[in-house]
N, C-alpha and C. Protein backbone atom coordinates (compact mmCIF):
# COMPACT_ATOMS: atom_id res chain seq x y z
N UNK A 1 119.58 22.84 -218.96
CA UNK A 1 120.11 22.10 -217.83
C UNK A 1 120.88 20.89 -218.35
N UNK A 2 122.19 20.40 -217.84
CA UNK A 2 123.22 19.63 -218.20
C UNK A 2 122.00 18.68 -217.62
N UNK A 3 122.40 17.50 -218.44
CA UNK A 3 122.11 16.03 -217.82
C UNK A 3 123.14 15.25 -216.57
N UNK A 4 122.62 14.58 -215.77
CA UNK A 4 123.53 14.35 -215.04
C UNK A 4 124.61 12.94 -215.60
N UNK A 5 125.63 12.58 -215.63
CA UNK A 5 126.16 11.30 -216.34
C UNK A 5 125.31 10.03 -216.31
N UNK A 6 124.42 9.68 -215.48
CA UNK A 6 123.58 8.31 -214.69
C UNK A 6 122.50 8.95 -215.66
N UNK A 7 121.96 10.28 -215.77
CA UNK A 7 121.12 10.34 -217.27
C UNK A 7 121.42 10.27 -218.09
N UNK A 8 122.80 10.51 -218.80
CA UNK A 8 123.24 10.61 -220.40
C UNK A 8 123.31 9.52 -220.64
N UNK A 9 123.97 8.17 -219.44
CA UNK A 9 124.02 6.94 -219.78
C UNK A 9 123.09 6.07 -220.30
N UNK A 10 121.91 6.35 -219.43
CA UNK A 10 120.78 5.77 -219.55
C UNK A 10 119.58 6.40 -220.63
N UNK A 11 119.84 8.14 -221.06
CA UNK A 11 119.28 8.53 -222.57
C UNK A 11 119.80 8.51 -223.44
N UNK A 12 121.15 8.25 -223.76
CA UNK A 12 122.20 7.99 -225.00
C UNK A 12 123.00 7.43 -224.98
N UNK A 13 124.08 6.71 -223.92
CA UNK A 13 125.05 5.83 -224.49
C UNK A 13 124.19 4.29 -224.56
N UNK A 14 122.78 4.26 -223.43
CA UNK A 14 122.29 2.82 -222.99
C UNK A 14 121.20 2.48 -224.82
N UNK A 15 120.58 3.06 -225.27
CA UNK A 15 120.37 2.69 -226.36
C UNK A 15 120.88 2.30 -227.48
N UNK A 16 121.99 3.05 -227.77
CA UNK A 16 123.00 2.80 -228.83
C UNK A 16 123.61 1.37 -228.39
N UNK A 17 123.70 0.86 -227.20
CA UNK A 17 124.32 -0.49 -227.15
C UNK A 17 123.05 -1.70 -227.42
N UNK A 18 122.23 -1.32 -226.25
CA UNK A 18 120.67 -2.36 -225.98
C UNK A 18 120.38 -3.24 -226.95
N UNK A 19 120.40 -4.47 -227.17
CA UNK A 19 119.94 -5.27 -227.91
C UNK A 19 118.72 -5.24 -228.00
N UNK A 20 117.35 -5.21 -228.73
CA UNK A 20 115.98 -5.34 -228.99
C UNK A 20 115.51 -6.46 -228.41
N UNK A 21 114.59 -6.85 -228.44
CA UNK A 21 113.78 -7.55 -227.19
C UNK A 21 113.56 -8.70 -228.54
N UNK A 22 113.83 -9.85 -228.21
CA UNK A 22 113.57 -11.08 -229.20
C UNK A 22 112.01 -11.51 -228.45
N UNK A 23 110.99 -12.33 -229.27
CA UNK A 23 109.84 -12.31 -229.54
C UNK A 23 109.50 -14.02 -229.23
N UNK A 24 108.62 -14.47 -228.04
CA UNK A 24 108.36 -15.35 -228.18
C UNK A 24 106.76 -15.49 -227.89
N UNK A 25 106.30 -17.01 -228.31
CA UNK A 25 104.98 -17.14 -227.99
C UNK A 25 104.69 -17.93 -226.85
N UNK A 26 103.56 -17.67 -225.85
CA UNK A 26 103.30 -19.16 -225.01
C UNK A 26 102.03 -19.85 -225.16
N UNK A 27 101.33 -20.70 -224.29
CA UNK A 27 100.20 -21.07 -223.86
C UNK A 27 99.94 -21.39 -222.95
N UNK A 28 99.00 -20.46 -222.14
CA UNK A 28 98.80 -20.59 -221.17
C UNK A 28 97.59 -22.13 -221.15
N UNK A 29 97.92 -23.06 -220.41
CA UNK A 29 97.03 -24.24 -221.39
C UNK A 29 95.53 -23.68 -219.83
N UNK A 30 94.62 -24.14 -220.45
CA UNK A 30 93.82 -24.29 -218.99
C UNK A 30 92.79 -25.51 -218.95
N UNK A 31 92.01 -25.77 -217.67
CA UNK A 31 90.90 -26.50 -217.70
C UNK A 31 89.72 -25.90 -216.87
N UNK A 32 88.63 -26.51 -217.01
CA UNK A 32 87.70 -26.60 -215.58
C UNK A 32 87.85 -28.11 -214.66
N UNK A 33 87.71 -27.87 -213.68
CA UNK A 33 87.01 -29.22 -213.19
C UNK A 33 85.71 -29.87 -213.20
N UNK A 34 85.18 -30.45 -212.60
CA UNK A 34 83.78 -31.42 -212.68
C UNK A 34 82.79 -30.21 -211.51
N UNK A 35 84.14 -29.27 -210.60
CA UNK A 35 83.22 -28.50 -209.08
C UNK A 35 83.46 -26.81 -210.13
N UNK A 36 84.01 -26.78 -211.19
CA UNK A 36 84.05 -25.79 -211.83
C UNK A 36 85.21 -24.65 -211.64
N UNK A 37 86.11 -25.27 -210.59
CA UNK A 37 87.58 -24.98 -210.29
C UNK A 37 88.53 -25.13 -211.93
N UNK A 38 88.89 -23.79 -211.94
CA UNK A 38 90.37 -23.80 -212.70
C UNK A 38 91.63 -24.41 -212.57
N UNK A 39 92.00 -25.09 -213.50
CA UNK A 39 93.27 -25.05 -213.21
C UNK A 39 94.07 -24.96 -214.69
N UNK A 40 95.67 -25.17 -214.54
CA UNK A 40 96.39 -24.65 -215.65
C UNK A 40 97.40 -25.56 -215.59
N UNK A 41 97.76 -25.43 -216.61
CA UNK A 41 98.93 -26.86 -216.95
C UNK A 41 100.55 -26.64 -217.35
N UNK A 42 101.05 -27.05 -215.91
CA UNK A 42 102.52 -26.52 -215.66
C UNK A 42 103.32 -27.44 -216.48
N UNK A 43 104.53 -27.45 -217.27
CA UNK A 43 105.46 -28.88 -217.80
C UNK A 43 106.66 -28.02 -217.48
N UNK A 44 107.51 -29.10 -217.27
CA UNK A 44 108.82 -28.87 -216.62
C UNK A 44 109.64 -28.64 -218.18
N UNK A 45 110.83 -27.49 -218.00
CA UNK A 45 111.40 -27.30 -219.31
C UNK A 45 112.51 -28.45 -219.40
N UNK A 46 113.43 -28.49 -220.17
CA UNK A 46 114.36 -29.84 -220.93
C UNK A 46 115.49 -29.55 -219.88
N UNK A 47 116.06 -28.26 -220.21
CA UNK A 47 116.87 -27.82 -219.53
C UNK A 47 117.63 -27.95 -218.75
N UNK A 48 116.69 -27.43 -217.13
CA UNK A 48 116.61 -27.16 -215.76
C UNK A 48 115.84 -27.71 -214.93
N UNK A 49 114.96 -28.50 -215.45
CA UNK A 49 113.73 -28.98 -215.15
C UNK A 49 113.00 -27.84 -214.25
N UNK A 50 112.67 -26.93 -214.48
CA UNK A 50 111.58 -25.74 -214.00
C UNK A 50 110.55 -25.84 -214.55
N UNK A 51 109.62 -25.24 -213.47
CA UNK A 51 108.35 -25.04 -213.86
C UNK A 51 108.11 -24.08 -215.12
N UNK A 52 107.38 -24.40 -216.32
CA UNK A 52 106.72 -23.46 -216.89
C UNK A 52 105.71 -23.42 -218.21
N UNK A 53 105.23 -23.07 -218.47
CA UNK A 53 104.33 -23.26 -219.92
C UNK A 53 104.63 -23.18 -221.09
N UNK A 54 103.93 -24.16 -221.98
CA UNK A 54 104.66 -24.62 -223.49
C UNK A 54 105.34 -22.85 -224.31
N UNK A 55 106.08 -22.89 -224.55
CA UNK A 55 107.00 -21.67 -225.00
C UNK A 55 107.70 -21.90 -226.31
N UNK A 56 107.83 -20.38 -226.79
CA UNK A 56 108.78 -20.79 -227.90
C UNK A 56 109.14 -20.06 -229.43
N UNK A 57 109.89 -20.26 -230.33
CA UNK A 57 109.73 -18.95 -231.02
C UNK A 57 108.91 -18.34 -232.05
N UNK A 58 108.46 -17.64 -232.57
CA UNK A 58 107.48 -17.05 -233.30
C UNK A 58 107.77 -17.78 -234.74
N UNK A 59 107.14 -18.39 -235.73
CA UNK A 59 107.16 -19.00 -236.89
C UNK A 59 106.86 -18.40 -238.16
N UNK A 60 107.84 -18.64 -238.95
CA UNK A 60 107.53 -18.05 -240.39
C UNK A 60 106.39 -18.74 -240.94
N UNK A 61 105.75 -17.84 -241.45
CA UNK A 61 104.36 -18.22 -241.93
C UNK A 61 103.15 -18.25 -241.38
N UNK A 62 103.49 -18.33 -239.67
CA UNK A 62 102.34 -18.51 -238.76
C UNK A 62 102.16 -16.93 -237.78
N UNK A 63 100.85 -16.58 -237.44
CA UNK A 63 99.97 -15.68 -236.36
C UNK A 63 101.17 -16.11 -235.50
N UNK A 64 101.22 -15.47 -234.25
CA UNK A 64 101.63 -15.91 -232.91
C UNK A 64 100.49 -16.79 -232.01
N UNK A 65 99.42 -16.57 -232.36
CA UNK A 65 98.57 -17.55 -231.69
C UNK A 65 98.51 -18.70 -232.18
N UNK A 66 98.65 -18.82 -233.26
CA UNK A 66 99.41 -20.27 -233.86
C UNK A 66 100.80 -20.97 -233.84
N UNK A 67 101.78 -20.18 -233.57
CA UNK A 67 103.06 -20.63 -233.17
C UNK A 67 102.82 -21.33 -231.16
N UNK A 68 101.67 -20.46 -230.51
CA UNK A 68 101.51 -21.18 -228.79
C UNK A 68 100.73 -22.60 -229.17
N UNK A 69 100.19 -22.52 -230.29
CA UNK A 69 99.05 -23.76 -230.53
C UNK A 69 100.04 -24.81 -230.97
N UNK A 70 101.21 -24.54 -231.64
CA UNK A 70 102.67 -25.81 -231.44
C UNK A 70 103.22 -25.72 -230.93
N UNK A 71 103.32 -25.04 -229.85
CA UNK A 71 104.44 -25.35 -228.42
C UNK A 71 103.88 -26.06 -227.81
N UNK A 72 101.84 -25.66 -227.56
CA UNK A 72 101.32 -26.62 -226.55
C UNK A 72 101.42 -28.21 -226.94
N UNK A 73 100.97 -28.30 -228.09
CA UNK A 73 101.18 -29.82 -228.81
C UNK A 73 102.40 -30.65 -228.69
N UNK A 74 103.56 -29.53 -229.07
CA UNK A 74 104.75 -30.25 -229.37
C UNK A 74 105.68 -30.34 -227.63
N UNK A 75 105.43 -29.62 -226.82
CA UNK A 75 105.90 -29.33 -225.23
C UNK A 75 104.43 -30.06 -224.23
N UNK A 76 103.62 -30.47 -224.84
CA UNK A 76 102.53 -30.82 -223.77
C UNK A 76 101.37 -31.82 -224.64
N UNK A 77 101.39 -32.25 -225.47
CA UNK A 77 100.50 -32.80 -225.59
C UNK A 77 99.02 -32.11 -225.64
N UNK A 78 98.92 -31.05 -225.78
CA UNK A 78 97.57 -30.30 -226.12
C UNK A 78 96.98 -30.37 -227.13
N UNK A 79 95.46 -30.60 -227.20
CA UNK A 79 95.02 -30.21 -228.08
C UNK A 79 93.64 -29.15 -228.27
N UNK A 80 93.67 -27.93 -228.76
CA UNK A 80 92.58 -27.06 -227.93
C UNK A 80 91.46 -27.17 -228.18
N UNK A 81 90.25 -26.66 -227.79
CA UNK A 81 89.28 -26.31 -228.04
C UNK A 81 88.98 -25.83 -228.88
N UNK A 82 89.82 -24.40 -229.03
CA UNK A 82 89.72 -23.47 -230.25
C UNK A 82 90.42 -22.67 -229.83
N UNK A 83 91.07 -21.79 -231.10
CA UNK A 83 92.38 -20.80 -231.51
C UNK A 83 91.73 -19.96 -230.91
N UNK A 84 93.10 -19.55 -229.93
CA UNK A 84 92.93 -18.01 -229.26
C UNK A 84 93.16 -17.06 -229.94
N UNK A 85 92.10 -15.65 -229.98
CA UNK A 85 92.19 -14.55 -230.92
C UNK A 85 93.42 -13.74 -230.06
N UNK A 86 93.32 -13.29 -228.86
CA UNK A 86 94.56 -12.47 -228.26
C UNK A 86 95.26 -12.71 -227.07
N UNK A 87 96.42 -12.38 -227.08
CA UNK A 87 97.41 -12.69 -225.75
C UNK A 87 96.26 -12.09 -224.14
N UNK A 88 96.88 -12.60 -223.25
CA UNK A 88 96.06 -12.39 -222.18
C UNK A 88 97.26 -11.51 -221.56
N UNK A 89 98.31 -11.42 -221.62
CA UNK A 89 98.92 -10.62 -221.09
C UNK A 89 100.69 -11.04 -221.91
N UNK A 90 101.59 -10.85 -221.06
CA UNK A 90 102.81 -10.79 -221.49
C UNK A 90 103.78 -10.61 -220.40
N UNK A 91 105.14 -11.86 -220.71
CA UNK A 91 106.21 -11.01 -219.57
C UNK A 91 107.52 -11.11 -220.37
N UNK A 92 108.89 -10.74 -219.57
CA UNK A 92 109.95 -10.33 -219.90
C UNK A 92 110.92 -11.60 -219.04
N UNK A 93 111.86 -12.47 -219.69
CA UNK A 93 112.69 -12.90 -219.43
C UNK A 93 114.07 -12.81 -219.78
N UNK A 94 115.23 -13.11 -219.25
CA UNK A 94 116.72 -13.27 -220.17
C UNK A 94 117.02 -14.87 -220.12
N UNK A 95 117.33 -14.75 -221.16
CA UNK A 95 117.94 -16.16 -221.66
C UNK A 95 118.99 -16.06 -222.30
N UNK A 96 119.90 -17.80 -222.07
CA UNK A 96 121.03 -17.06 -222.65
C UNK A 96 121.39 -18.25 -223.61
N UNK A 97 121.67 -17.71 -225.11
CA UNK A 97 122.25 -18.04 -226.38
C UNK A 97 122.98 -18.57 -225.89
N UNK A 98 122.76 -19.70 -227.47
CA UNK A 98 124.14 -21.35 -227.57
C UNK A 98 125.35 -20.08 -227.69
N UNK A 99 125.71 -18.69 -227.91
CA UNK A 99 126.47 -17.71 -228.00
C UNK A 99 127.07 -17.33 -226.76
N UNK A 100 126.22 -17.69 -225.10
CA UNK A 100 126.24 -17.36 -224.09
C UNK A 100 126.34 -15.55 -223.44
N UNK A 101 125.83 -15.61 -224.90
CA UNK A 101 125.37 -13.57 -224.38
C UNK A 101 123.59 -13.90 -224.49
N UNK A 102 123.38 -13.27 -223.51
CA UNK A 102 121.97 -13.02 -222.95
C UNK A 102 121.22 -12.24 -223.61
N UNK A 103 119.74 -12.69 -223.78
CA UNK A 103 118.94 -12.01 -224.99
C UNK A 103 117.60 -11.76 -224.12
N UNK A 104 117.28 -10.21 -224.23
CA UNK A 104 115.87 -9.98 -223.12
C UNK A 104 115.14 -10.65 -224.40
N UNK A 105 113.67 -11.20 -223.66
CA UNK A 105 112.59 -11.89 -224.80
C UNK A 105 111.48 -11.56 -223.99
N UNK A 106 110.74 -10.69 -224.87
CA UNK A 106 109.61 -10.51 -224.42
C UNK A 106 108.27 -11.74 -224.71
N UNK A 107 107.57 -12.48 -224.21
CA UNK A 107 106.46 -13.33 -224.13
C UNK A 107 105.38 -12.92 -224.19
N UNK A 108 104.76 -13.30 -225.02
CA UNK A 108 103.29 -12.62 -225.35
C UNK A 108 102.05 -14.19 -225.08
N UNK A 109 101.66 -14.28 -223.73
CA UNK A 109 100.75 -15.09 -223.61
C UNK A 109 99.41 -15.64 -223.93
N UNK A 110 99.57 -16.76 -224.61
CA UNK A 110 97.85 -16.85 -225.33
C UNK A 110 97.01 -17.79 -224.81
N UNK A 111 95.71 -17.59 -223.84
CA UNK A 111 94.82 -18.50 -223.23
C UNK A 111 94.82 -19.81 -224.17
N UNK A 112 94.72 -21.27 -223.83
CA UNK A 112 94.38 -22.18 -224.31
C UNK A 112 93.40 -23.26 -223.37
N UNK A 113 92.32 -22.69 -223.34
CA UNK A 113 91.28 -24.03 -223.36
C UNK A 113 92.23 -25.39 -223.53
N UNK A 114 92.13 -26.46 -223.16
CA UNK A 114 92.41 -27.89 -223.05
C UNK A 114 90.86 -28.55 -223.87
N UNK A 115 90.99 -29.29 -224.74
CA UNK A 115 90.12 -30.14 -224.94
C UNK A 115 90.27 -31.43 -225.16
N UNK A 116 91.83 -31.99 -225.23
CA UNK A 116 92.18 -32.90 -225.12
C UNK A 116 93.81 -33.00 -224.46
N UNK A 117 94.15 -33.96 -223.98
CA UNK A 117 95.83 -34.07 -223.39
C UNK A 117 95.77 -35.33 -223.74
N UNK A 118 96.75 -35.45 -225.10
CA UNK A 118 97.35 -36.63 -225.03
C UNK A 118 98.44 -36.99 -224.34
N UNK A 119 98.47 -38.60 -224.62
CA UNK A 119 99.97 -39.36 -224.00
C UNK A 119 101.24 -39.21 -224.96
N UNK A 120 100.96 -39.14 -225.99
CA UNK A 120 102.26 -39.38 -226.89
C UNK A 120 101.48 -38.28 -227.90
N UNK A 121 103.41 -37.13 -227.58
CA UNK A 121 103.47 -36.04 -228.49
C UNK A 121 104.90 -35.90 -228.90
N UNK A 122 105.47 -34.85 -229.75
CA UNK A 122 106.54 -34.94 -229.27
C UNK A 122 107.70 -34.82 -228.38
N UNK A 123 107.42 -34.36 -227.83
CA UNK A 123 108.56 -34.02 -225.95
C UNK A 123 108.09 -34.80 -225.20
N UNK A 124 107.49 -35.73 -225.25
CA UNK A 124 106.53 -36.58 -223.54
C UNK A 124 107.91 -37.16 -223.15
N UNK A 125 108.76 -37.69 -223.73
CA UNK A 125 109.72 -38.19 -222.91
C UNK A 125 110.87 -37.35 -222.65
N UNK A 126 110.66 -36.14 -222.76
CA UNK A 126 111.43 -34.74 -222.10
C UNK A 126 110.85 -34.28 -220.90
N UNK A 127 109.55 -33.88 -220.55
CA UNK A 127 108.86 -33.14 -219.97
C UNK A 127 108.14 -33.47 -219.13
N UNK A 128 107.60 -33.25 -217.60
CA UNK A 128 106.31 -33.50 -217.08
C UNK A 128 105.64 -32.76 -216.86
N UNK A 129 104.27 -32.97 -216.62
CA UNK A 129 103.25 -32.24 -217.25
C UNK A 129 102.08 -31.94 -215.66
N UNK A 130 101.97 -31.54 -214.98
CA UNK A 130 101.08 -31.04 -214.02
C UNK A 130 100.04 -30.24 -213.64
N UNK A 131 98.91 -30.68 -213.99
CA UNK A 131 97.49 -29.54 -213.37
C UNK A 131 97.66 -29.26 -211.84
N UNK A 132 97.68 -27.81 -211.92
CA UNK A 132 97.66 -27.36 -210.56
C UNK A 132 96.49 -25.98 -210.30
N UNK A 133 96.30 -25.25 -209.69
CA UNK A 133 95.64 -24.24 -209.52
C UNK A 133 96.38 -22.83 -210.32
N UNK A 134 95.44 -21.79 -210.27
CA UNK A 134 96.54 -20.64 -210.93
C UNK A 134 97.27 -20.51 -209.81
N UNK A 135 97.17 -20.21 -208.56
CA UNK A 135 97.33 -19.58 -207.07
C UNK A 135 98.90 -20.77 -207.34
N UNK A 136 98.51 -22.12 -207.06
CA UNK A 136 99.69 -22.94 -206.82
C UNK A 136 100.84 -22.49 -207.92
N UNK A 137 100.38 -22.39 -209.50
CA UNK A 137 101.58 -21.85 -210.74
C UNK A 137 102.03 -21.03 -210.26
N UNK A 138 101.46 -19.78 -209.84
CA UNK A 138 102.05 -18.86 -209.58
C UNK A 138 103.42 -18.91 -208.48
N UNK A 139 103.25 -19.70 -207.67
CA UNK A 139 104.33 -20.38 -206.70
C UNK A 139 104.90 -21.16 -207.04
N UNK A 140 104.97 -21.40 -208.19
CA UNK A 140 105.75 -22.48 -208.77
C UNK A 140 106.93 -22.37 -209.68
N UNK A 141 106.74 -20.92 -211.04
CA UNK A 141 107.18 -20.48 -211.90
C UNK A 141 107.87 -19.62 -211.22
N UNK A 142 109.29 -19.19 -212.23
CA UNK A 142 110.22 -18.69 -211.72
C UNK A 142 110.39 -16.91 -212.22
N UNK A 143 109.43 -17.04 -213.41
CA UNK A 143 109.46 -15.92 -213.97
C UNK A 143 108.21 -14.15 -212.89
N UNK A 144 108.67 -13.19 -212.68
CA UNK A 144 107.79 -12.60 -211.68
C UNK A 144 105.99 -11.98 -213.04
N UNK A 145 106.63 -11.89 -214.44
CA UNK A 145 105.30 -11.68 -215.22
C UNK A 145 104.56 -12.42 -215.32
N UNK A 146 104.88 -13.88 -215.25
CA UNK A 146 103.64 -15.45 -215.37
C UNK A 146 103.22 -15.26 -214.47
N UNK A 147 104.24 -15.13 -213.08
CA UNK A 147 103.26 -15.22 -211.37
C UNK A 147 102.40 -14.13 -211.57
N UNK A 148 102.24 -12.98 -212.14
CA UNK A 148 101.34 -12.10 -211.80
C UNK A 148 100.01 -12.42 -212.93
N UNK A 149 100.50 -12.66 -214.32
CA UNK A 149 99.19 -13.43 -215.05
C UNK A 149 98.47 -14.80 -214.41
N UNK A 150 99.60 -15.34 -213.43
CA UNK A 150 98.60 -16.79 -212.75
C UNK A 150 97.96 -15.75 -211.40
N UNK A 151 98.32 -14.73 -211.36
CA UNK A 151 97.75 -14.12 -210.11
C UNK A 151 96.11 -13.77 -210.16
N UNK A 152 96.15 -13.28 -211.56
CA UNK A 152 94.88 -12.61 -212.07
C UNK A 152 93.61 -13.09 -212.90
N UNK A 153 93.91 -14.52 -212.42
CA UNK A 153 92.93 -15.64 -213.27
C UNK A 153 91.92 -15.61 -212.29
């Protein structure tokens, strides 16, 4: 059976073009409260000022759970509890290169306990920084894979 053109496109001419999915890390930062309520820690990016969590690219030399453990520090002032062993989930964004061609990046999210928030890191005078509920992040962030990982906390 012939393929139809809307299939050949999408089983052979759409791969041969597709750029690969570039690789980033996050942290999802979190807390308890004093009534034992969650919450999670939103910072606005440099950018656009949008909502979203410390982000960023994967490091030579370092795990990926160690590259989210310097985004949270260096984008939020975090400092954790202890190193997360695995992503809690993952989503898909486009962003677009100082090149202005658009690069899909897949996000691989890593729980972070809060055990301390400092005042002075490096971005504090880039960024603000907000505890809110998962329920509220999720209404907040622009991306639809974070809203569904703040969905499922």
């Amino acid at each position: 059976m012939k393929p139809s053109f809307n299939e050949f496109v999408q089983n052979y001419i759409r791969p041969l073009v597709q750029r690969p999915e570039a690789l980033q890390t996050a942290a999802l930062c979190y807390r308890y409260t004093k009534t034992g309520a969650k919450q999670v820690l939103l910072i606005t990016s440099r950018g656009t000022g949008r909502w979203v969590i410390p982000k960023g690219w994967t490091m030579r030399g370092m795990d990926a759970a160690g590259a989210a453990l310097v985004e949270a520090w260096e984008e939020a002032g975090v400092r954790p509890a202890a190193t997360p062993i695995a992503p809690i989930g993952h989503f898909l964004y486009r962003k677009i290169k100082s090149s202005g061609l658009p690069v899909r990046v897949k996000v691989l999210v890593y729980p972070v306990e809060v055990a301390t928030l400092k005042d002075e890191f490096p971005e504090a005078n880039q960024r603000t920084r907000r505890w809110v509920s998962p329920d509220e992040a999720a209404s907040m962030v622009a991306e639809p894979g974070l809203q569904s990982i703040f969905r499922q906390m």
